[in-house]
C-alpha atoms as a PDB file:
ATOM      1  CA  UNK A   1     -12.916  -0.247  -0.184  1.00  0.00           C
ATOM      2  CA  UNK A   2      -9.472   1.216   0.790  1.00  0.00           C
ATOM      3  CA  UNK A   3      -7.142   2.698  -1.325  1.00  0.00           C
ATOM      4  CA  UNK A   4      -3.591   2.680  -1.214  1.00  0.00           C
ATOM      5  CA  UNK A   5      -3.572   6.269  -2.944  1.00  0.00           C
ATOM      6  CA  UNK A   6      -0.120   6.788  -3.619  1.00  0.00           C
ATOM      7  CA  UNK A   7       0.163   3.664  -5.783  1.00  0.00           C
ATOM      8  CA  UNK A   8      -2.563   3.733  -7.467  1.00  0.00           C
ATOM      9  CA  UNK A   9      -1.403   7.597  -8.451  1.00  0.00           C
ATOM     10  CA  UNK A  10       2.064   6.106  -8.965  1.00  0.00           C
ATOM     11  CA  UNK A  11       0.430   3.920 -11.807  1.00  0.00           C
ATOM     12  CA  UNK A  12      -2.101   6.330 -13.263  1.00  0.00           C
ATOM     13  CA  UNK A  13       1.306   9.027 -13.910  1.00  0.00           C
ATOM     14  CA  UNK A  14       3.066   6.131 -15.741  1.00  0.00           C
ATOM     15  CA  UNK A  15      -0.233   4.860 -17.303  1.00  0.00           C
ATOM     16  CA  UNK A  16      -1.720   8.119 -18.868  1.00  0.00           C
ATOM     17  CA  UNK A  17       0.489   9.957 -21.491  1.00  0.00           C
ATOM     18  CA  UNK A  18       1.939  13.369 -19.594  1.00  0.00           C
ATOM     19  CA  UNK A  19       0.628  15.194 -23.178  1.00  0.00           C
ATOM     20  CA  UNK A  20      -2.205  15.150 -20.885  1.00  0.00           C
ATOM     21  CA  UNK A  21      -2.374  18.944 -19.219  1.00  0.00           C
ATOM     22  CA  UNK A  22      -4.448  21.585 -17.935  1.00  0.00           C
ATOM     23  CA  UNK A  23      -4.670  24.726 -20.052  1.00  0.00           C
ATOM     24  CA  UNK A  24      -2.020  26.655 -18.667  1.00  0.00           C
ATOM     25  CA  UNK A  25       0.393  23.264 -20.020  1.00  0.00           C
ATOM     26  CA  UNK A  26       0.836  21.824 -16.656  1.00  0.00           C
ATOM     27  CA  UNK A  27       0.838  17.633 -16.650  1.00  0.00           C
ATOM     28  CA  UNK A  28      -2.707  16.488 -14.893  1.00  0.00           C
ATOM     29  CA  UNK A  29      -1.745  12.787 -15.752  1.00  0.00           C
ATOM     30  CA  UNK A  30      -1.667  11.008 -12.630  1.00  0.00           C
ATOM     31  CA  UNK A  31      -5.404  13.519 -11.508  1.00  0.00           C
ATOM     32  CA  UNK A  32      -7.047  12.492 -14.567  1.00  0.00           C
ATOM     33  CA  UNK A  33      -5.890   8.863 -14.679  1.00  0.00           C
ATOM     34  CA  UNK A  34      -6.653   8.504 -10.525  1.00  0.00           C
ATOM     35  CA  UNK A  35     -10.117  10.190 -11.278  1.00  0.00           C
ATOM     36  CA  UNK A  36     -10.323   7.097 -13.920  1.00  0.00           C
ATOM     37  CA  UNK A  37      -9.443   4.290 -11.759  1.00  0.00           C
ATOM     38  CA  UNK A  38     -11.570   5.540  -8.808  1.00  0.00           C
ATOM     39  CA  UNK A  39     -14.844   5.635 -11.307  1.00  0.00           C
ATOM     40  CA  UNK A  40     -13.619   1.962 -12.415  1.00  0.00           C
ATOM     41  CA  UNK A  41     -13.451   0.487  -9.147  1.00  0.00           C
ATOM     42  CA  UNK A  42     -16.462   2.245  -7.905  1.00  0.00           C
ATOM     43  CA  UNK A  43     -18.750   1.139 -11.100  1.00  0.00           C
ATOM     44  CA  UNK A  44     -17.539  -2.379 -11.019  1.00  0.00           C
ATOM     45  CA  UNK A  45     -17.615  -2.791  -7.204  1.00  0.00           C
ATOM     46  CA  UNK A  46     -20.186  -0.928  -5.876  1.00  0.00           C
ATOM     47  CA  UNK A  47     -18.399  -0.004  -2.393  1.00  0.00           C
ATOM     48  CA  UNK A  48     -20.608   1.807   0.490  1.00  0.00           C
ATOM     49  CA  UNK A  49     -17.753   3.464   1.766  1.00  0.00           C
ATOM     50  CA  UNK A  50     -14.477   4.144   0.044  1.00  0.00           C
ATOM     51  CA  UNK A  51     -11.286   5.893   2.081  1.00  0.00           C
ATOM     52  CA  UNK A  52      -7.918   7.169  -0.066  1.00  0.00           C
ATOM     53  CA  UNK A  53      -5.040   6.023   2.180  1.00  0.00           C
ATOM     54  CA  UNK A  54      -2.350   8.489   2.088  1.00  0.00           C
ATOM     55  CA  UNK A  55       1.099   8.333   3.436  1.00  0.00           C
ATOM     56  CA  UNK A  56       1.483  11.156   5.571  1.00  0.00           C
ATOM     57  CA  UNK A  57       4.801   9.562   6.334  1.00  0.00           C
ATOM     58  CA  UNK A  58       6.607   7.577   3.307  1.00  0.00           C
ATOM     59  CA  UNK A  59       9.096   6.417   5.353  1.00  0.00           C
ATOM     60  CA  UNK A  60       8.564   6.663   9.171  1.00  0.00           C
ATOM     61  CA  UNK A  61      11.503   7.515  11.614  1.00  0.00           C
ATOM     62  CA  UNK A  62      10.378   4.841  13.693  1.00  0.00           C
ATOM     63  CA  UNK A  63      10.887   1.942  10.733  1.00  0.00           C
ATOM     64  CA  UNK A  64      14.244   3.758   9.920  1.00  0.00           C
ATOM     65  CA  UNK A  65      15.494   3.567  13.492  1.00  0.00           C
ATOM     66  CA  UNK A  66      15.246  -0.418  13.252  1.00  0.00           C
ATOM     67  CA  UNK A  67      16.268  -0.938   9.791  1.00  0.00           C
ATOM     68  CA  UNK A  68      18.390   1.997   8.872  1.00  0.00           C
ATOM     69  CA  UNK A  69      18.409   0.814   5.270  1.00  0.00           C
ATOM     70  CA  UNK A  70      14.758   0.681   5.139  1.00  0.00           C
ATOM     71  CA  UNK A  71      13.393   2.812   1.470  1.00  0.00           C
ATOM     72  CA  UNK A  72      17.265   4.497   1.680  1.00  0.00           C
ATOM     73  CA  UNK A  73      17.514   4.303  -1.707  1.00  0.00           C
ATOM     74  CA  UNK A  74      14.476   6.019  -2.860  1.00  0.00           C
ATOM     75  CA  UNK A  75      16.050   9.035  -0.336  1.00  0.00           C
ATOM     76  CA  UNK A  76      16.484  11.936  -2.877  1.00  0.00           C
ATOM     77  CA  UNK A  77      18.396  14.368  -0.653  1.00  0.00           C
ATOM     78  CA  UNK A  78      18.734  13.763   3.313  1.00  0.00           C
ATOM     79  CA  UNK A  79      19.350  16.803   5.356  1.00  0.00           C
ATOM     80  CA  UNK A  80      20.418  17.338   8.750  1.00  0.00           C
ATOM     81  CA  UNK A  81      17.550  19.760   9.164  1.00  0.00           C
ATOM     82  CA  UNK A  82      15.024  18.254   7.007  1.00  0.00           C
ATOM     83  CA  UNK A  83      13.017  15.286   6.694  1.00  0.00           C
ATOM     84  CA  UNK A  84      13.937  13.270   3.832  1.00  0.00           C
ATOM     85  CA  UNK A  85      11.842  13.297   0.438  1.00  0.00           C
ATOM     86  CA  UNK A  86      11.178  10.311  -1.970  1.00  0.00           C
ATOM     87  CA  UNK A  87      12.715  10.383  -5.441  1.00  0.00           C
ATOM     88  CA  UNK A  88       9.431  10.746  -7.553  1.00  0.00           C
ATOM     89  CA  UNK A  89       9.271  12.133 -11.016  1.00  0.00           C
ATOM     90  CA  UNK A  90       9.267  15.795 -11.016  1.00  0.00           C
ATOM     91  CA  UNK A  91       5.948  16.310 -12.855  1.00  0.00           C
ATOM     92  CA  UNK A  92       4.366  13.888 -10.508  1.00  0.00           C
ATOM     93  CA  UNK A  93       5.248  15.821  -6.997  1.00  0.00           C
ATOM     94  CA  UNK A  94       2.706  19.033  -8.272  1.00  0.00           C
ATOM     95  CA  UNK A  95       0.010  17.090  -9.175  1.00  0.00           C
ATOM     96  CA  UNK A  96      -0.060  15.059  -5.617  1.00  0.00           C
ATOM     97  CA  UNK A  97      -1.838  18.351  -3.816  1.00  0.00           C
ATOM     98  CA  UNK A  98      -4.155  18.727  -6.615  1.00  0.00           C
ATOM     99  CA  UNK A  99      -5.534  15.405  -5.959  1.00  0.00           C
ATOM    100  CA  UNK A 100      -5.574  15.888  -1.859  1.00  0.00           C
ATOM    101  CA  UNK A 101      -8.227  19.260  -3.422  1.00  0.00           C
ATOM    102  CA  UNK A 102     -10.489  17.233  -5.555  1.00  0.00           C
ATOM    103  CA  UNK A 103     -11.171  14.029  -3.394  1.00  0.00           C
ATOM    104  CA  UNK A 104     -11.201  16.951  -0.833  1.00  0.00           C
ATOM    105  CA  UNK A 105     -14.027  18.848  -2.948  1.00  0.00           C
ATOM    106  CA  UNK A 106     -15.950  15.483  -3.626  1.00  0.00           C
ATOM    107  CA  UNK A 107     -16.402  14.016  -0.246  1.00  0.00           C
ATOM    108  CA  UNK A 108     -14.501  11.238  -0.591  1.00  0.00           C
ATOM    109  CA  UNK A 109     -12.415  10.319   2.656  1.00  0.00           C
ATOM    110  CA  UNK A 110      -8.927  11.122   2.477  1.00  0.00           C
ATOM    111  CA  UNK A 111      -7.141   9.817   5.292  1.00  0.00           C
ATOM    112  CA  UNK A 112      -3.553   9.821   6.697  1.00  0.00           C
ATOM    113  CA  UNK A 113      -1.359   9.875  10.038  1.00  0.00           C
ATOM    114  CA  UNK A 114       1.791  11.649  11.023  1.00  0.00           C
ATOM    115  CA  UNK A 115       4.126   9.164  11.326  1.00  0.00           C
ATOM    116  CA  UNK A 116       2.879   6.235   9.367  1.00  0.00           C
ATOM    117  CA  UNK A 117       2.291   5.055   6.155  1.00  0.00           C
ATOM    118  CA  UNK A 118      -0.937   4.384   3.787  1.00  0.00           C
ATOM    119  CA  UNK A 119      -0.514   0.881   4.845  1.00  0.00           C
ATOM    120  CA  UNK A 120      -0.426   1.322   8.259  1.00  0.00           C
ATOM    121  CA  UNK A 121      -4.022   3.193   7.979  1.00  0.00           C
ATOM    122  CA  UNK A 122      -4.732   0.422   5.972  1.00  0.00           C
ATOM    123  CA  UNK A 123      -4.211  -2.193   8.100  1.00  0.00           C
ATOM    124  CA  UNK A 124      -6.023  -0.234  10.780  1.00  0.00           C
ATOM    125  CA  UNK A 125      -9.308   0.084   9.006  1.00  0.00           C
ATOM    126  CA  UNK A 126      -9.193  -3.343   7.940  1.00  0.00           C
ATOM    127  CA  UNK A 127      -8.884  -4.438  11.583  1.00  0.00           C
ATOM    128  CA  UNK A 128     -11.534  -2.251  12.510  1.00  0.00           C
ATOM    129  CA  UNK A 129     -14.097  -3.183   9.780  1.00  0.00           C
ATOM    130  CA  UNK A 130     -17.371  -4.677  10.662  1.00  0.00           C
ATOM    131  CA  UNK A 131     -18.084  -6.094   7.179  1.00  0.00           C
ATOM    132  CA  UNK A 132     -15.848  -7.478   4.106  1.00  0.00           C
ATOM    133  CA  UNK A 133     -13.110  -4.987   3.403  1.00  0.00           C
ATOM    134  CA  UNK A 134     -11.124  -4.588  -0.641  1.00  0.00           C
ATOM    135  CA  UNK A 135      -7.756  -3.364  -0.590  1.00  0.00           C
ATOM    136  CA  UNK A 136      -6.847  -1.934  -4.040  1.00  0.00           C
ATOM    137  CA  UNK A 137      -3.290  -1.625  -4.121  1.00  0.00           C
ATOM    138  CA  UNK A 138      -0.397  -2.597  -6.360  1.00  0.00           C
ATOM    139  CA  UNK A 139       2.079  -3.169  -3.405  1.00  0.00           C
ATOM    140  CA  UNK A 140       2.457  -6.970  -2.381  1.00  0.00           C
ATOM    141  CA  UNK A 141       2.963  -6.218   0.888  1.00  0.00           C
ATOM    142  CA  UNK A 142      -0.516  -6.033   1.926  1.00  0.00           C
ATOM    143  CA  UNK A 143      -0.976  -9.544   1.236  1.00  0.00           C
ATOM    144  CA  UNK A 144      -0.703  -9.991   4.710  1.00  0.00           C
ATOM    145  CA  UNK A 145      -4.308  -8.469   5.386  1.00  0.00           C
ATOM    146  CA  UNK A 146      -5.678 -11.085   3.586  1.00  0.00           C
ATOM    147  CA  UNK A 147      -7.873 -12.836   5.669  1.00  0.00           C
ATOM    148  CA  UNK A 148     -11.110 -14.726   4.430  1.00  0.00           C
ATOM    149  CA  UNK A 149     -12.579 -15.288   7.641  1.00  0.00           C
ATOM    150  CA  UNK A 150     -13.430 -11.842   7.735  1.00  0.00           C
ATOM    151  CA  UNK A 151     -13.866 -10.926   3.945  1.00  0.00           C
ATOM    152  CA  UNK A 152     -10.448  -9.058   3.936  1.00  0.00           C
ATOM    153  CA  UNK A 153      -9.156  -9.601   0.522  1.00  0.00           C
ATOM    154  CA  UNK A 154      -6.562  -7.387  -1.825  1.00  0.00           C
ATOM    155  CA  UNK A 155      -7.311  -6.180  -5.695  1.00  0.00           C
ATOM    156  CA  UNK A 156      -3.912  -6.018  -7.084  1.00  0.00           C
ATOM    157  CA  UNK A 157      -3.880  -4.129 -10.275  1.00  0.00           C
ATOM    158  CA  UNK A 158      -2.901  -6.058 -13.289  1.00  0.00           C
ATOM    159  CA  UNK A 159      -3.743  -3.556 -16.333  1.00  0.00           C
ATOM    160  CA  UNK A 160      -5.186  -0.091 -14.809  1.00  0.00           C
ATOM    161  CA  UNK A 161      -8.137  -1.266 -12.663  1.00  0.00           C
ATOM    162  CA  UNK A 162     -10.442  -3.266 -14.898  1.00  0.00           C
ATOM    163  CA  UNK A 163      -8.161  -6.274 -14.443  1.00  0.00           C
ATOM    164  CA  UNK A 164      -7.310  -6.803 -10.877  1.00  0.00           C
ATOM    165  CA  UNK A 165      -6.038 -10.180  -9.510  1.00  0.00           C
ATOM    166  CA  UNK A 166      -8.199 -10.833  -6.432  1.00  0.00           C
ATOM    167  CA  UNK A 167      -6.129 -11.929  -3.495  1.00  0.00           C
ATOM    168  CA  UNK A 168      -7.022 -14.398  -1.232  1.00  0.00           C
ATOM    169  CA  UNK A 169      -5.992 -17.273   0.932  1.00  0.00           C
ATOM    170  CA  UNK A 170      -6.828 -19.748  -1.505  1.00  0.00           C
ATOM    171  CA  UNK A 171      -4.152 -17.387  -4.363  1.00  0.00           C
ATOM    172  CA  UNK A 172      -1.748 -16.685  -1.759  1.00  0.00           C
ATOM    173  CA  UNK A 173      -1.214 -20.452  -0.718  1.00  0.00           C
ATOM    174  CA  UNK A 174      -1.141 -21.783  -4.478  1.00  0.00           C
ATOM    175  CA  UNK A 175       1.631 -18.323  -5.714  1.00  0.00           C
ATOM    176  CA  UNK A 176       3.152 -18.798  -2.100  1.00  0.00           C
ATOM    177  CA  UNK A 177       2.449 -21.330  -0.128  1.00  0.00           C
ATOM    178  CA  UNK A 178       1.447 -19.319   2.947  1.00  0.00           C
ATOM    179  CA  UNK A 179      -1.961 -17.519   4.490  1.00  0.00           C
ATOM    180  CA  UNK A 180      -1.921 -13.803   5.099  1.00  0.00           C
ATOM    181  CA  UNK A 181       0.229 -13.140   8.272  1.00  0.00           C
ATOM    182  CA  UNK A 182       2.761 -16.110   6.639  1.00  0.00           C
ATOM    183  CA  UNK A 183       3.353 -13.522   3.711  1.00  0.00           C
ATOM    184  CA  UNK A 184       4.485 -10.887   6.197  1.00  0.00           C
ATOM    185  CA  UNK A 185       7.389 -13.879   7.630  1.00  0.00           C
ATOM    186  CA  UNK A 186       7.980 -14.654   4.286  1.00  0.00           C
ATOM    187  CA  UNK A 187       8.823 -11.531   3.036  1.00  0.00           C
ATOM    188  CA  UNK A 188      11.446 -10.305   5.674  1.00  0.00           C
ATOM    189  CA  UNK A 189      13.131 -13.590   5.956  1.00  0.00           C
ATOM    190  CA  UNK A 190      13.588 -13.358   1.986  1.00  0.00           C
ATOM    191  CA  UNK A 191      13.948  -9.593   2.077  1.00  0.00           C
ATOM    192  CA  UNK A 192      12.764  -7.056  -0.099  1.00  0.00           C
ATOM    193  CA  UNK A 193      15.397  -4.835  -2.634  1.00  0.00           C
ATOM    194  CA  UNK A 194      13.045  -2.146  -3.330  1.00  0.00           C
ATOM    195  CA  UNK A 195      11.949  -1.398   0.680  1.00  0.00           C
ATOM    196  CA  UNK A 196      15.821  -1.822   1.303  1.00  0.00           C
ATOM    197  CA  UNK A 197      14.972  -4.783   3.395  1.00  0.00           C
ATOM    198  CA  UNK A 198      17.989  -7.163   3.385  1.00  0.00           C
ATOM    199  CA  UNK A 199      16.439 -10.472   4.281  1.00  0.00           C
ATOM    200  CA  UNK A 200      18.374 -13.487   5.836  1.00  0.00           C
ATOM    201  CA  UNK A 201      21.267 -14.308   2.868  1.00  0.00           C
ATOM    202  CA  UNK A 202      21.106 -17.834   1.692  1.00  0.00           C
ATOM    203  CA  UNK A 203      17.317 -17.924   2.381  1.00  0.00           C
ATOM    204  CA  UNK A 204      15.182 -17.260  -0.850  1.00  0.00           C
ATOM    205  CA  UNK A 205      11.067 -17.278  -1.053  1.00  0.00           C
ATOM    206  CA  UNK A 206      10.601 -20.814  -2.021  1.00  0.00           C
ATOM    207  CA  UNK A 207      13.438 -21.486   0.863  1.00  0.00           C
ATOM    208  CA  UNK A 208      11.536 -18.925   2.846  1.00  0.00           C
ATOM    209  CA  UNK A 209       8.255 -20.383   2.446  1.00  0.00           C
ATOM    210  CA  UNK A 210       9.713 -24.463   3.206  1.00  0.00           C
ATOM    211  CA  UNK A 211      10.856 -23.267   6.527  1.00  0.00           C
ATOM    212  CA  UNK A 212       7.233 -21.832   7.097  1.00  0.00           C
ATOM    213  CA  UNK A 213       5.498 -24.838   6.150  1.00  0.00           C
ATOM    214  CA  UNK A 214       7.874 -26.986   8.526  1.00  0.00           C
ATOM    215  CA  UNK A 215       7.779 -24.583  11.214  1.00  0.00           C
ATOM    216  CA  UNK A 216       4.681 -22.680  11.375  1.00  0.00           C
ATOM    217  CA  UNK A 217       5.564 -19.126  11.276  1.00  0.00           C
ATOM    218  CA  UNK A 218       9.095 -17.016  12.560  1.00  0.00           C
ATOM    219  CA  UNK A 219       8.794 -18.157  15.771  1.00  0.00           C
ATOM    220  CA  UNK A 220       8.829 -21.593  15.086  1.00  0.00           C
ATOM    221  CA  UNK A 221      11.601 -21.432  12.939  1.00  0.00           C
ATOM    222  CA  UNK A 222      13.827 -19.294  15.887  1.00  0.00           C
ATOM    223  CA  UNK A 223      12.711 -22.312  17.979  1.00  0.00           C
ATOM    224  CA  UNK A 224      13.609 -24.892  15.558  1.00  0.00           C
ATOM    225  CA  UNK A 225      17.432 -23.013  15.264  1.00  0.00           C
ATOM    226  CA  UNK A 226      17.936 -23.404  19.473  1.00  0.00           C
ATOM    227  CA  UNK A 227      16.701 -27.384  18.616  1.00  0.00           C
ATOM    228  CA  UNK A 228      19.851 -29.358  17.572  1.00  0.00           C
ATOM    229  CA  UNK A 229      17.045 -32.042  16.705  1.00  0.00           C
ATOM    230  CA  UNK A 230      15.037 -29.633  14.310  1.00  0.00           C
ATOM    231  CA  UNK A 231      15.272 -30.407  10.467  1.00  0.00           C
ATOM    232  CA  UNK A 232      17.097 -27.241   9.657  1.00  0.00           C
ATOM    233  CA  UNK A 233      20.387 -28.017   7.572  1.00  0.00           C
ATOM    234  CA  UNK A 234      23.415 -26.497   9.168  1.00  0.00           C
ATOM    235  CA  UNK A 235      23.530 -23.778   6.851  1.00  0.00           C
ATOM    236  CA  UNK A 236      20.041 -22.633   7.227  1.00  0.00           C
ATOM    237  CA  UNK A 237      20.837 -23.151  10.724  1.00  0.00           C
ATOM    238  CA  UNK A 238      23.893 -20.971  10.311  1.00  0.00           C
ATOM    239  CA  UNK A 239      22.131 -18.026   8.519  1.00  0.00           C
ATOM    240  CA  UNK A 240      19.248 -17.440  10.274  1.00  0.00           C
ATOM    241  CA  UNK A 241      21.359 -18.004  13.757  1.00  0.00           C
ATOM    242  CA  UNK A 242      23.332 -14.904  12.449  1.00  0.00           C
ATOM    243  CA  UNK A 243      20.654 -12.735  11.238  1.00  0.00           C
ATOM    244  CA  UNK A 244      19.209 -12.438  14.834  1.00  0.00           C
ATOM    245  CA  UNK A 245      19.714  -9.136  14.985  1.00  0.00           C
ATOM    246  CA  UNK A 246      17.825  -8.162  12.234  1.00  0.00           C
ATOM    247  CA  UNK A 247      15.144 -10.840  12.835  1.00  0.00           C
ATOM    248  CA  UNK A 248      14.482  -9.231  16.005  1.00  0.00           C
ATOM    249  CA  UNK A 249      13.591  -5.752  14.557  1.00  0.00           C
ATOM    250  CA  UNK A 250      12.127  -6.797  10.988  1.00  0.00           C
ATOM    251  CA  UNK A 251       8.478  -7.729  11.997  1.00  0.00           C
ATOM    252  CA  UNK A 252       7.585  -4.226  13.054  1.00  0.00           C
ATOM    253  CA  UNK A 253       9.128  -3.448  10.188  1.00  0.00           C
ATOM    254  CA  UNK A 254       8.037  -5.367   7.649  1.00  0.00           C
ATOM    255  CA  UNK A 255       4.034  -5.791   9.419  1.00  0.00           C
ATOM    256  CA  UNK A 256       1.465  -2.994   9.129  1.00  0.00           C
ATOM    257  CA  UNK A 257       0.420  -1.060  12.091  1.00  0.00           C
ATOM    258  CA  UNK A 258      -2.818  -2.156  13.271  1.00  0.00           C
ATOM    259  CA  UNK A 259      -3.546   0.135  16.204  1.00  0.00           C
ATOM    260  CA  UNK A 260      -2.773   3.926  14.027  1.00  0.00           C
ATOM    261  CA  UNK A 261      -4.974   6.621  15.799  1.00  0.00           C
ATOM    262  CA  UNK A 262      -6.882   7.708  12.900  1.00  0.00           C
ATOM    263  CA  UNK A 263      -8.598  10.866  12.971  1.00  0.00           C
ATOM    264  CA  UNK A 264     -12.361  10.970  12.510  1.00  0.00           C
ATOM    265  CA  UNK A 265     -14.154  11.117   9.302  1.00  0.00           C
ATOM    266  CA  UNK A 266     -16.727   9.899   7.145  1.00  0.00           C
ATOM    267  CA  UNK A 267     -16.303   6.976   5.204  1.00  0.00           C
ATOM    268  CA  UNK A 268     -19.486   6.847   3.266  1.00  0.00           C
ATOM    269  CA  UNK A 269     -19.204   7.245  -0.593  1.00  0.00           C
ATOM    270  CA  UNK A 270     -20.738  10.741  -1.567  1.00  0.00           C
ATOM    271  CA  UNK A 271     -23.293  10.726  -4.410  1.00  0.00           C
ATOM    272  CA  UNK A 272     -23.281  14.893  -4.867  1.00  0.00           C
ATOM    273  CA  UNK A 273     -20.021  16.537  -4.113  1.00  0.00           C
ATOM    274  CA  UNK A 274     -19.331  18.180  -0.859  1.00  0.00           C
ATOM    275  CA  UNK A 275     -18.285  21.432  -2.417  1.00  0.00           C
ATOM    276  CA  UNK A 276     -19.499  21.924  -5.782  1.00  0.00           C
ATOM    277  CA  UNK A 277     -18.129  25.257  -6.401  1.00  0.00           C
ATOM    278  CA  UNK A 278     -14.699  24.112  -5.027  1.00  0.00           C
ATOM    279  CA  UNK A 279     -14.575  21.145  -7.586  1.00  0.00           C
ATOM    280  CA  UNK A 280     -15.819  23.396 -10.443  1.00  0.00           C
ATOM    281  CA  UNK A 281     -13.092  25.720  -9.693  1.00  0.00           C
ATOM    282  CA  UNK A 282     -10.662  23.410  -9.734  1.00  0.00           C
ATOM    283  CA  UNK A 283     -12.188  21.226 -12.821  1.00  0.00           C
ATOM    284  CA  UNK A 284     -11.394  24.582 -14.740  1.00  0.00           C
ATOM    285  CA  UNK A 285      -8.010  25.285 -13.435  1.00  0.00           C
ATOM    286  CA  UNK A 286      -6.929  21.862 -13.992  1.00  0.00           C
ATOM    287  CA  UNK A 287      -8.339  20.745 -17.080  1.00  0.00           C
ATOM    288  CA  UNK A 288      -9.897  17.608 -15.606  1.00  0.00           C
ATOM    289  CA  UNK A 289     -12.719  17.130 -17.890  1.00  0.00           C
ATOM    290  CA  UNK A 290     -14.336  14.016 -19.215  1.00  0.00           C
ATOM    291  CA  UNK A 291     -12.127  11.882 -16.173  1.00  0.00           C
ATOM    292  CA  UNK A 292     -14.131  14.220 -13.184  1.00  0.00           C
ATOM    293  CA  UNK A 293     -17.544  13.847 -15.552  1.00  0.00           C
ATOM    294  CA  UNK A 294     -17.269  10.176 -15.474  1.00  0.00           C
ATOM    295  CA  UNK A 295     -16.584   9.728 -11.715  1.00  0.00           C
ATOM    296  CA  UNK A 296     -19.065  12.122 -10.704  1.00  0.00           C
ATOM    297  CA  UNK A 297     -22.052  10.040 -12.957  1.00  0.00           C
ATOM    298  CA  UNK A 298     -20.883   7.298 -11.668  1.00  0.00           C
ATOM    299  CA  UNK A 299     -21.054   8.244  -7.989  1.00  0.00           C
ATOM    300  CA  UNK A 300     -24.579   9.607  -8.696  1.00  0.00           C
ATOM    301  CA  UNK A 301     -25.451   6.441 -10.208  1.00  0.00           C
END
């Protein structure tokens, strides 16, 4: 089971009241609501191994470089000396290295890459995985792992954990009409507003996902555009003859690295924490309660 950490943090912070605190009044929401989710999953799923996917790098220099609008407007302040931060709520950003301590103190793989993005580490431990792999993650843009052929699906979060949507190739072709790598085409020739992705103008999804079907995937639609016999109409011809440029680039955008140099660690789900004392300290400092009791008897369990 990987975890795209950040969102599923993103949604505990918005999910769980902030009147939740530690004793000295400090919000523990998005802790105590991850801790939640994390005993959830791992009750109802069973996992052998489980790895939190961080993002060491929300938005990689790299990505920027080819799409300079790529996650600019979630850019809080850009300096010339500085790396740029994402615009998160400002009780969230305190609570993010109190989580990094108590997966830390449990045992429970915490992994990301200078340079890259959860997904990216994602997408590499997917590709690497022996066995059938769940992505829990409420970002659609890991659709394009899905693959049942090797038992790569994505839970997408619906209402906290205990309802996910399961994804697979069967969902993906009835919501979209297209199989995993098709979702990754579809989505940067319709774009994306909230990864600052601009798309090809004039071509929607269900526009997007005709030309797939016809064509077979973005090469086949390029191919089709240099064909004056191809189907295209001369305005989709037009368009995506124009947006060259930015067709050229997108993919390594908009696709998840599969070849990240990960660091080594264990995977395996701990059943006794790795440092007790550590996690005791920090269950008193932090308030955390009934949400670390549950996890922890459920990870004994």
């Amino acid at each position: 089971m990987l975890l795209d950490t950040a969102s599923l943090y993103f949604r505990a912070y918005f999910g769980v009241p902030d009147s939740v605190k530690a004793p000295d009044g400090t919000p523990v929401n998005a802790v105590r609501g991850l801790l939640d989710f994390i005993a959830r999953l791992v009750q109802d799923h069973r996992p052998d191994d489980l790895v939190a996917c961080m993002d060491a790098d929300w938005r990689p220099a790299w990505r920027v470089e080819l799409i300079p609008s790529y996650k600019a407007h979630r850019v809080a302040e850009e300096t010339e000396t500085g790396p740029d931060e994402e615009e998160v709520p400002d009780t969230l950003s305190p609570q993010v290295p109190v989580i990094e301590a108590v997966l830390d103190a449990l045992g429970i793989a915490r992994v990301g890459v200078a340079g890259y993005e959860a997904d990216d580490v994602i997408g590499t431990l997917a590709g690497r995985a022996a066995g059938p792999v769940d992505i829990v993650t409420g970002d659609r843009d890991l659709y394009q792992l899905v693959d049942d052929a090797r038992g790569v699906r994505v839970l997408y979060p619906l209402k906290g954990v205990g309802t996910l949507q399961v994804t697979d190739e069967a969902w993906l072709r009835g919501k979209y009409g297209v199989d995993g790598p098709g979702y990754a085409d579809l989505a940067l020739l319709r774009g994306d507003p909230s990864d600052g992705l601009p798309g090809v103008p004039g071509i929607g999804e269900k526009t997007a996902a005709k030309l797939l079907d016809a064509f077979g995937d973005l090469a086949g639609i390029l191919a089709a555009v240099d064909d004056p016999r191809s189907a295209l109409t001369p305005a989709q011809r037009r368009r995506l003859d124009e947006a060259r440029p930015y067709l050229a680039v997108a993919p390594k955008v908009v696709r998840v690295a599969g070849d990240v140099a990960l660091p080594s660690f264990d995977p395996a789900l701990p059943v006794e924490p790795r440092d007790a004392a550590e996690l005791e300290r920090l269950a008193a400092r932090w308030g955390l309660g009934g949400s670390l009791d549950r996890l922890l008897t459920t990870l004994r369990d």
